[in-house]
C-alpha atoms as a PDB file:
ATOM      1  CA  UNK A   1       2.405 -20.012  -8.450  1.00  0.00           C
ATOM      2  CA  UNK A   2       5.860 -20.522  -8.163  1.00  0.00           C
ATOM      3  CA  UNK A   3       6.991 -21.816  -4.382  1.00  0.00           C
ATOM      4  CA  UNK A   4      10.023 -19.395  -2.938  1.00  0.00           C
ATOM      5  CA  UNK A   5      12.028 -20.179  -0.058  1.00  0.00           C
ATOM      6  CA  UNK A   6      11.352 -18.744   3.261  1.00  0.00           C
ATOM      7  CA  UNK A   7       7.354 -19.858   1.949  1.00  0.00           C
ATOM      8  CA  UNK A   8       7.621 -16.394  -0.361  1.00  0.00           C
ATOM      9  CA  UNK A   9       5.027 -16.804  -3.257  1.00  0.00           C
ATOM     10  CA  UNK A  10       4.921 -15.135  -6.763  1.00  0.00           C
ATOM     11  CA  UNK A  11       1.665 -14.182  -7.467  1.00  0.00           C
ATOM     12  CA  UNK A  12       0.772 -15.944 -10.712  1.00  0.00           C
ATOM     13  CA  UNK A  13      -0.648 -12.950 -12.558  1.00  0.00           C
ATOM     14  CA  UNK A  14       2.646 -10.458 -11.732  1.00  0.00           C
ATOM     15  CA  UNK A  15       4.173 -10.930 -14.913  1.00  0.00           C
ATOM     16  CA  UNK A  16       5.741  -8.268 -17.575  1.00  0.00           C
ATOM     17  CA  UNK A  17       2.309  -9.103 -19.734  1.00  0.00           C
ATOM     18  CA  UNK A  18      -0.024  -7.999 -17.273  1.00  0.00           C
ATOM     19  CA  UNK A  19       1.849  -4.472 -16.197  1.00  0.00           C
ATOM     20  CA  UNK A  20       0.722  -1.394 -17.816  1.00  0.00           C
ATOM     21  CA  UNK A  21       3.983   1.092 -18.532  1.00  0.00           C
ATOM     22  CA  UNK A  22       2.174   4.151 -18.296  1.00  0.00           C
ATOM     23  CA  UNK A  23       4.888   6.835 -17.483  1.00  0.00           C
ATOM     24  CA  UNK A  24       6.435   4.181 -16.258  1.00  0.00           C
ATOM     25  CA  UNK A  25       7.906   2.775 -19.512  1.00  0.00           C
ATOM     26  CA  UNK A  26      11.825   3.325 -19.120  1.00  0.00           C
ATOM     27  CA  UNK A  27      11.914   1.123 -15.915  1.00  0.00           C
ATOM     28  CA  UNK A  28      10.104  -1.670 -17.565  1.00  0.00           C
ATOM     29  CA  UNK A  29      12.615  -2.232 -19.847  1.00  0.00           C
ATOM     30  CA  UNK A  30      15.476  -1.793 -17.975  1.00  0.00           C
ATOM     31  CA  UNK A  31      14.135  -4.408 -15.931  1.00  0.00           C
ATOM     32  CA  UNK A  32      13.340  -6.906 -18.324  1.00  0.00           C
ATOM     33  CA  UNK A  33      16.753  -6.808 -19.982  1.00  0.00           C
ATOM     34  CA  UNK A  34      18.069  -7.741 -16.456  1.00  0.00           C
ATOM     35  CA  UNK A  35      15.536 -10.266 -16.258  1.00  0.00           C
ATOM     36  CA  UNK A  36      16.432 -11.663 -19.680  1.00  0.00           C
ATOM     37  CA  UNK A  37      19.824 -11.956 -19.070  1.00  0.00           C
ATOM     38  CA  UNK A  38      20.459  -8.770 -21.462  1.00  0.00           C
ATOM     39  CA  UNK A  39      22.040  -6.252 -19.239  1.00  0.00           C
ATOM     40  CA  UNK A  40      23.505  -7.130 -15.649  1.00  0.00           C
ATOM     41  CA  UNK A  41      23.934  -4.679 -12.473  1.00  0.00           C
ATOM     42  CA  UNK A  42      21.332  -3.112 -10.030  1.00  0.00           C
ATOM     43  CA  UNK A  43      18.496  -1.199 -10.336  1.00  0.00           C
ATOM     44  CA  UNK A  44      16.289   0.907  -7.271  1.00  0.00           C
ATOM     45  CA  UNK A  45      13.097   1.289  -8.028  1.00  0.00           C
ATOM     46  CA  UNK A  46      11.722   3.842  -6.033  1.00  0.00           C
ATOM     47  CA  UNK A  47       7.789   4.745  -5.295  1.00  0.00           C
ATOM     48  CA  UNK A  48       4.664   5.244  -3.241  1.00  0.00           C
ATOM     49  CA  UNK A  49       2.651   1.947  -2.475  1.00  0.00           C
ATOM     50  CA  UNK A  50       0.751   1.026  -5.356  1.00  0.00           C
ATOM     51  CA  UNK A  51       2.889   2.271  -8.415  1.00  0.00           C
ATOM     52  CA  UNK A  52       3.937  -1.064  -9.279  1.00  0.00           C
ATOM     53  CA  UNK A  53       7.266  -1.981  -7.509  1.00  0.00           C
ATOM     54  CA  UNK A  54       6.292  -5.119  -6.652  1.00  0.00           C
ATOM     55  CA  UNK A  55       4.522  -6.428  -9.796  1.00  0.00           C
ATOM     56  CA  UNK A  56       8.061  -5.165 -11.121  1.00  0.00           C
ATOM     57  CA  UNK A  57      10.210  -7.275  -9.426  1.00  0.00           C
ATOM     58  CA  UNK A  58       8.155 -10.910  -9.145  1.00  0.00           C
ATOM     59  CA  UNK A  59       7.565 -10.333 -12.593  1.00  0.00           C
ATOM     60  CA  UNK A  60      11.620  -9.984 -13.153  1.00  0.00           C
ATOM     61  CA  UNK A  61      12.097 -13.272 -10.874  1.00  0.00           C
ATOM     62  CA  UNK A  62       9.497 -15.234 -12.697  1.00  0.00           C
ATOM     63  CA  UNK A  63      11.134 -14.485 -16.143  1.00  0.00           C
ATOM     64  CA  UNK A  64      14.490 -14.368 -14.964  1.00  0.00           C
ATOM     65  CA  UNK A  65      13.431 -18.433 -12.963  1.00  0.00           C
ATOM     66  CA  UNK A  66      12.924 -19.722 -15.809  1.00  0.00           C
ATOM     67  CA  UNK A  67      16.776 -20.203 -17.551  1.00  0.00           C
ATOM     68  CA  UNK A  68      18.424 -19.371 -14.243  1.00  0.00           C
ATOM     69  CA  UNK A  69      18.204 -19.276 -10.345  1.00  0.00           C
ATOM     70  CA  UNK A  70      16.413 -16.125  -9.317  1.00  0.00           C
ATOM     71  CA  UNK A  71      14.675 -15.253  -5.984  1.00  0.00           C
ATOM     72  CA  UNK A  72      11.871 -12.560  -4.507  1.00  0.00           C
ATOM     73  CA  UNK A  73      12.390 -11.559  -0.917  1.00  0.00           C
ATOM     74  CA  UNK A  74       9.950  -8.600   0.837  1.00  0.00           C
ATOM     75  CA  UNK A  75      11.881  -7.742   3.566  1.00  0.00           C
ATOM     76  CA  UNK A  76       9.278  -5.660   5.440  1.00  0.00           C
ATOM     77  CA  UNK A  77       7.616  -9.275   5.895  1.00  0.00           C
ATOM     78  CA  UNK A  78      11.089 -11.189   6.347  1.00  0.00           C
ATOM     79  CA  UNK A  79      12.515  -8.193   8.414  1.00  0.00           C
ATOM     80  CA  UNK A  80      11.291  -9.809  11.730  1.00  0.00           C
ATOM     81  CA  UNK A  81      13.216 -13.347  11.380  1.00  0.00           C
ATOM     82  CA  UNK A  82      16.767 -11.313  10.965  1.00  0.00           C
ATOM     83  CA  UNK A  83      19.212 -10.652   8.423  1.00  0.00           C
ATOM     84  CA  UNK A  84      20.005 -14.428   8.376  1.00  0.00           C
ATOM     85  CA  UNK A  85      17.627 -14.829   5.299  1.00  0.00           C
ATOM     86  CA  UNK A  86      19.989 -13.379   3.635  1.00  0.00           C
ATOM     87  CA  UNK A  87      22.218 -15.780   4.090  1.00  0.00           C
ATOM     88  CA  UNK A  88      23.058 -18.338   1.060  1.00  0.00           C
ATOM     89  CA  UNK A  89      21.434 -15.873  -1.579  1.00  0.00           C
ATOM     90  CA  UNK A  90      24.700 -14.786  -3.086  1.00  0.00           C
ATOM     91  CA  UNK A  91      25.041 -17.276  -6.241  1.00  0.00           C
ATOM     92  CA  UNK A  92      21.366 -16.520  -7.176  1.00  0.00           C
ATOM     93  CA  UNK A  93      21.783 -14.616 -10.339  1.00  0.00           C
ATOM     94  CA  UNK A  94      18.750 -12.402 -10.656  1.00  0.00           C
ATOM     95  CA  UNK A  95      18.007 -11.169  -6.736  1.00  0.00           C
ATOM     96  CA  UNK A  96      14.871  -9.429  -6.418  1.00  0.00           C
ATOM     97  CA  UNK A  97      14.747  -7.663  -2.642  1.00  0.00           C
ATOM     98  CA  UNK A  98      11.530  -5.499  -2.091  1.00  0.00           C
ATOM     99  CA  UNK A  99      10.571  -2.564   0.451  1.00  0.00           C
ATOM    100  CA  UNK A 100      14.639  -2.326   1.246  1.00  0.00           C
ATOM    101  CA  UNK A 101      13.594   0.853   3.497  1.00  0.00           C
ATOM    102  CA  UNK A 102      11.853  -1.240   5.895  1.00  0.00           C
ATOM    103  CA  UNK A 103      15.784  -2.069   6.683  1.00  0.00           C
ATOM    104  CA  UNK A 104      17.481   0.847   5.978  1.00  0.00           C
ATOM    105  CA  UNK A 105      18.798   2.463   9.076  1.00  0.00           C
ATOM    106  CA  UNK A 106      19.568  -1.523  10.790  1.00  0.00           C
ATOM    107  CA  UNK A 107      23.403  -2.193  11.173  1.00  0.00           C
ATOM    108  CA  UNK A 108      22.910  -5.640  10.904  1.00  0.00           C
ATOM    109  CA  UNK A 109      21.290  -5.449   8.348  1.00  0.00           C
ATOM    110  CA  UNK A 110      23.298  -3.114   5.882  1.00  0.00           C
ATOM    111  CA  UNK A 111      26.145  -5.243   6.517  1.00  0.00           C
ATOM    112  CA  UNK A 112      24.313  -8.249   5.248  1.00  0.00           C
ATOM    113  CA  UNK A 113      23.200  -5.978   2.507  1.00  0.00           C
ATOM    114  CA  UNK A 114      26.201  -4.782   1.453  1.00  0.00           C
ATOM    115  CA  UNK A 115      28.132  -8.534   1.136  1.00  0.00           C
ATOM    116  CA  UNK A 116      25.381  -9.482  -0.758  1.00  0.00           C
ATOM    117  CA  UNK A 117      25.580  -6.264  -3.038  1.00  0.00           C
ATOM    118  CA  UNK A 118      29.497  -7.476  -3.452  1.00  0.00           C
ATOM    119  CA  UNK A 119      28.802 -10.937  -4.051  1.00  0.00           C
ATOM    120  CA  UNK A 120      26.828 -10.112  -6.584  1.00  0.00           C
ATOM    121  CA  UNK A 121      28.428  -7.573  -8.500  1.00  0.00           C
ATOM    122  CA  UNK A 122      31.671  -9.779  -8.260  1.00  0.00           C
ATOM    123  CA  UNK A 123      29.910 -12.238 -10.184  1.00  0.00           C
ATOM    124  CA  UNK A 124      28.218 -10.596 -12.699  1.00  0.00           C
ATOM    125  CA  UNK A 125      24.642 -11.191 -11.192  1.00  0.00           C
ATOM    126  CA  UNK A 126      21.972  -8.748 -11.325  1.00  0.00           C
ATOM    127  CA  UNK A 127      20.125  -7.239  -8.309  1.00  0.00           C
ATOM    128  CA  UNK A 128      17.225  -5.363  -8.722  1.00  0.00           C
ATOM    129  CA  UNK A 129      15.576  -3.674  -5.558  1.00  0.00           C
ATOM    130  CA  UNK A 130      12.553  -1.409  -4.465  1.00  0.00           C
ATOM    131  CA  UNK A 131      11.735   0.906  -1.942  1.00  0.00           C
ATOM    132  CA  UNK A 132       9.713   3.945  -0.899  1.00  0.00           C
ATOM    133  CA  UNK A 133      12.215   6.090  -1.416  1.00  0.00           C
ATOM    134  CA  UNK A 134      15.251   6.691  -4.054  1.00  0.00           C
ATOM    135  CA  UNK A 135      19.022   5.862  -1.642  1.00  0.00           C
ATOM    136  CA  UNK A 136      19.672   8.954  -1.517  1.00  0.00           C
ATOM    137  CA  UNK A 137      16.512   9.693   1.102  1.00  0.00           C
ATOM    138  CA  UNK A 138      17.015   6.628   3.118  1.00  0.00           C
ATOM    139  CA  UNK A 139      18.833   6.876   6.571  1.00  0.00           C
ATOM    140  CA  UNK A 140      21.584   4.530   5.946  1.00  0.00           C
ATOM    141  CA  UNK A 141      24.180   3.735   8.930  1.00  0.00           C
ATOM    142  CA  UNK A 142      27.338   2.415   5.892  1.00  0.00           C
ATOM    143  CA  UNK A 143      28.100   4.885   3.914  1.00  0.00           C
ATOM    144  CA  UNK A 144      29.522   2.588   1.442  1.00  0.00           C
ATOM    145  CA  UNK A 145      26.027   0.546   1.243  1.00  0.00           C
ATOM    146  CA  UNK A 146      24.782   4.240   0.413  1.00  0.00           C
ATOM    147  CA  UNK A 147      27.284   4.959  -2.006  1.00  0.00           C
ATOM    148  CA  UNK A 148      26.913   1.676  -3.819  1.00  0.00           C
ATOM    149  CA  UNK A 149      22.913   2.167  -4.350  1.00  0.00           C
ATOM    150  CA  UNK A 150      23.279   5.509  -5.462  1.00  0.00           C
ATOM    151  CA  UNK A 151      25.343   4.598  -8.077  1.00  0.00           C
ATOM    152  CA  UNK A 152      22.738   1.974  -9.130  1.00  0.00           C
ATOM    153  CA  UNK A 153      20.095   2.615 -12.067  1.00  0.00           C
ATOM    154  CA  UNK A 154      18.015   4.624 -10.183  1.00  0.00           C
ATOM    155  CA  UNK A 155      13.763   4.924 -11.435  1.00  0.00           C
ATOM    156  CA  UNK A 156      11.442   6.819  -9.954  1.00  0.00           C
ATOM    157  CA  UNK A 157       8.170   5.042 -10.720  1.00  0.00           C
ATOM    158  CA  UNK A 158       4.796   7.100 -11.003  1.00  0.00           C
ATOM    159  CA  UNK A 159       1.045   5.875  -9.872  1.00  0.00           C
ATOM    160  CA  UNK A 160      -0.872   5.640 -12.651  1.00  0.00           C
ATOM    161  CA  UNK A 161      -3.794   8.245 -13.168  1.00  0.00           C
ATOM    162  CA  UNK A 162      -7.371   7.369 -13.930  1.00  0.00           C
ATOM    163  CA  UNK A 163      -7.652   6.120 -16.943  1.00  0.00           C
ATOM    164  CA  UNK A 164      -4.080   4.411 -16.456  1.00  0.00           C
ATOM    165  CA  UNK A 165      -5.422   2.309 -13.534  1.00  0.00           C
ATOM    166  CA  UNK A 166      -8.752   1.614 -15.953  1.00  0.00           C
ATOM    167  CA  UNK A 167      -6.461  -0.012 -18.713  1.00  0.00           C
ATOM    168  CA  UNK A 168      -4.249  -1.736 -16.435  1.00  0.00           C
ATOM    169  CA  UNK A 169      -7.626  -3.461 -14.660  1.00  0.00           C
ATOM    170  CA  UNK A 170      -8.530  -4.663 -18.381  1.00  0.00           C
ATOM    171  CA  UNK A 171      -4.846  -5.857 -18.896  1.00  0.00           C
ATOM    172  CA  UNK A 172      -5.101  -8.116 -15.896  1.00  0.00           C
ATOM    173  CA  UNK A 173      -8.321  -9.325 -16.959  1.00  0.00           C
ATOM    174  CA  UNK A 174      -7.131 -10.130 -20.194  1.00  0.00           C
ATOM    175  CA  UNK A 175      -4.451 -12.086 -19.395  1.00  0.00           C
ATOM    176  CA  UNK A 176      -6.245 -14.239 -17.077  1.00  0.00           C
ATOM    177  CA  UNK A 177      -9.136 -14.540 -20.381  1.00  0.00           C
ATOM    178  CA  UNK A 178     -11.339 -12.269 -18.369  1.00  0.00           C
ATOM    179  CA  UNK A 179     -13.465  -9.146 -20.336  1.00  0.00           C
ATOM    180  CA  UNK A 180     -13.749  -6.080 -18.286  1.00  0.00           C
ATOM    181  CA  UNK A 181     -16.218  -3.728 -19.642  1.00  0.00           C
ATOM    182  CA  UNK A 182     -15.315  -0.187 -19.163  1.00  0.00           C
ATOM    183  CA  UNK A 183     -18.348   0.796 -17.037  1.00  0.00           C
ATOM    184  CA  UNK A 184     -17.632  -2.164 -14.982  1.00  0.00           C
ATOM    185  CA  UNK A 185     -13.524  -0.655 -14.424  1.00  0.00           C
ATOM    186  CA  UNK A 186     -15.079   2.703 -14.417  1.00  0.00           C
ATOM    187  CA  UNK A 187     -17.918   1.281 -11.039  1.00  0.00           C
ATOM    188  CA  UNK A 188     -15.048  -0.828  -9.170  1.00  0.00           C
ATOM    189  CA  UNK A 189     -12.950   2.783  -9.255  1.00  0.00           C
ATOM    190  CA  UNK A 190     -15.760   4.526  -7.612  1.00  0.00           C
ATOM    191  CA  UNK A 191     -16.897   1.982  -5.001  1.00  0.00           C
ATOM    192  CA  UNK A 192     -13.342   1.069  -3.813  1.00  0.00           C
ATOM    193  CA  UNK A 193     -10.062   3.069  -2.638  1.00  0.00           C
ATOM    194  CA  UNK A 194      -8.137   3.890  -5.906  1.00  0.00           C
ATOM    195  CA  UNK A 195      -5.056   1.779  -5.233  1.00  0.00           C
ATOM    196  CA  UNK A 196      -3.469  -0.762  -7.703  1.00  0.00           C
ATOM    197  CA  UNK A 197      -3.287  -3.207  -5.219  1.00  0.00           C
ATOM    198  CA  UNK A 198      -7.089  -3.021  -3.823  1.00  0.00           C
ATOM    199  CA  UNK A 199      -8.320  -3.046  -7.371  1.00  0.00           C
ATOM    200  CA  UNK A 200      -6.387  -6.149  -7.942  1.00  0.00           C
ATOM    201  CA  UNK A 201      -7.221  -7.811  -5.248  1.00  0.00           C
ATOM    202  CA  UNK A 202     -11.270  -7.540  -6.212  1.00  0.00           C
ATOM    203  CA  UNK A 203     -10.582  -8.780  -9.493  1.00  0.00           C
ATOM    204  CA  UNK A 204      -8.825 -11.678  -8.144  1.00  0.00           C
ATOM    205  CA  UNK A 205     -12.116 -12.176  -6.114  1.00  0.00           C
ATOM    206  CA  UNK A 206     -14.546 -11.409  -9.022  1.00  0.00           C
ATOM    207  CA  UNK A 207     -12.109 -13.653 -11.380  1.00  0.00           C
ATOM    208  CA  UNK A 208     -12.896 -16.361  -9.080  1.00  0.00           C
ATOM    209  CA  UNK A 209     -16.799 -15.852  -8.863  1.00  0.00           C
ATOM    210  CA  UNK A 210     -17.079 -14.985 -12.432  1.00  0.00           C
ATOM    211  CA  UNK A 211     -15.276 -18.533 -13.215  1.00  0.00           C
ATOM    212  CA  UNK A 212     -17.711 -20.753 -10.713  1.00  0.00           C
ATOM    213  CA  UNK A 213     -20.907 -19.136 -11.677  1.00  0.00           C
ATOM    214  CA  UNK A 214     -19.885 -18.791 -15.264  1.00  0.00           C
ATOM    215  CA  UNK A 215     -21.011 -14.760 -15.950  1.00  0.00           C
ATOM    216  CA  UNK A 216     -19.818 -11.998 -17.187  1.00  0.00           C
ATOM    217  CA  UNK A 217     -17.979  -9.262 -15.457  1.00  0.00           C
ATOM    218  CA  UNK A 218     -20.986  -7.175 -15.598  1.00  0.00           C
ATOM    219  CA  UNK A 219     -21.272  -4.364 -12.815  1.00  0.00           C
ATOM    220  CA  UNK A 220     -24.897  -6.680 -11.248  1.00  0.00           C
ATOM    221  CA  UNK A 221     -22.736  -9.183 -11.085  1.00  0.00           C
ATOM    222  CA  UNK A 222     -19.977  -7.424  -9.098  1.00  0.00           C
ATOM    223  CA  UNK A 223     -22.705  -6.077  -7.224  1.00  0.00           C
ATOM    224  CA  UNK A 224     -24.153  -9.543  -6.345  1.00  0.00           C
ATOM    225  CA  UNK A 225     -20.535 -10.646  -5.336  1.00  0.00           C
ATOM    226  CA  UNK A 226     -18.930  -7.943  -3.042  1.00  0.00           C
ATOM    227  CA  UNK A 227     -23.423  -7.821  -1.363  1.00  0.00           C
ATOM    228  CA  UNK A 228     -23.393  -4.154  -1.879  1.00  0.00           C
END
């Protein structure tokens, strides 16, 4: 995984490969020309928890990291320590902030936000950013920090349904060389909440298991793992 400052981690498996498009297609390539250097800018992407946002942007930093200086920053997590962290990000040329709402409504802040917005749009850099909600819904205290996102490529991203979340499990596994039988996607949907991020996380844990005991992804095997 690549080390960020501020002791931010990508996760090593949030990469354009493993995310499934779904209905959310248009966004995905949007970002990855800003990633790849193709189009410049900002982009909000806006949805609930789970529908991708994050897996989004590390997977824009980690392409974007590897011909120039890019960065990931959740600011519901940095939020606490100030909007000093913001401070000597403006010549990183693909800026990746996530959950901006957790912020939204903070004087300090949007004004941090917003010379960082400039910065980066005088230079030619590309910003992409992700919250709950689209600009437009957020309670901003500048009106030109408001102004300035709305005018941003704008996505609304949608949670994938069923058998969405099914093929995106079996995407993950393949790209870390995992099989995922469809009963076994099918059992881990009805035992556990039906959130991207839960159902990643157990395959992270069953990935591990699978690797040290050398099986198969089989749905005894899961069962013998999570001691249900």
């Amino acid at each position: 995984m690549r080390q960020l400052p501020l002791g931010v981690r990508l996760q090593d498996r949030a990469v354009f490969a493993s995310f499934l498009a779904g209905r959310n297609l248009q966004a995905l390539e949007h970002v990855r020309m800003l990633a790849g250097g193709a189009a410049g800018g900002v982009a909000w992407l806006a949805g609930p928890a789970g529908a991708g946002k994050t897996h989004l942007l590390q997977a824009a930093c980690a392409a974007a990291g590897a011909t120039r200086r890019a960065g990931y920053f959740p600011l519901a997590e940095l939020g606490p320590l100030g909007s000093g962290v913001l401070d000597g990000l403006r010549d990183i040329e693909c800026l990746c902030l996530d959950d901006v709402h957790a912020v939204a409504g903070d004087g300090a802040w949007e004004r941090a936000l917003f010379g960082l917005f400039c910065a980066i749009e005088e230079r030619g850099g590309r910003l992409i950013v992700a919250a709950s909600a689209p600009p437009a819904l957020l309670g901003w205290m500048l009106p030109d920090l408001a102004s300035r996102f709305a005018a941003s490529a704008i996505f609304q991203l949608r949670v994938l349904d069923e058998a969405e979340q099914r093929e995106a499990l079996k995407l993950r596994a393949q790209v870390r060389g995992l099989d995922l039988p469809e009963e076994t996607a099918r059992y881990l949907q009805r035992r556990f909440p039906r959130d991207m991020r839960t159902l990643y996380e157990l395959l992270d844990t069953l990935d591990e298991a699978a690797i040290i005991a050398q099986r198969r992804l089989t749905v005894p095997f899961i069962r013998s793992v999570l001691q249900e």
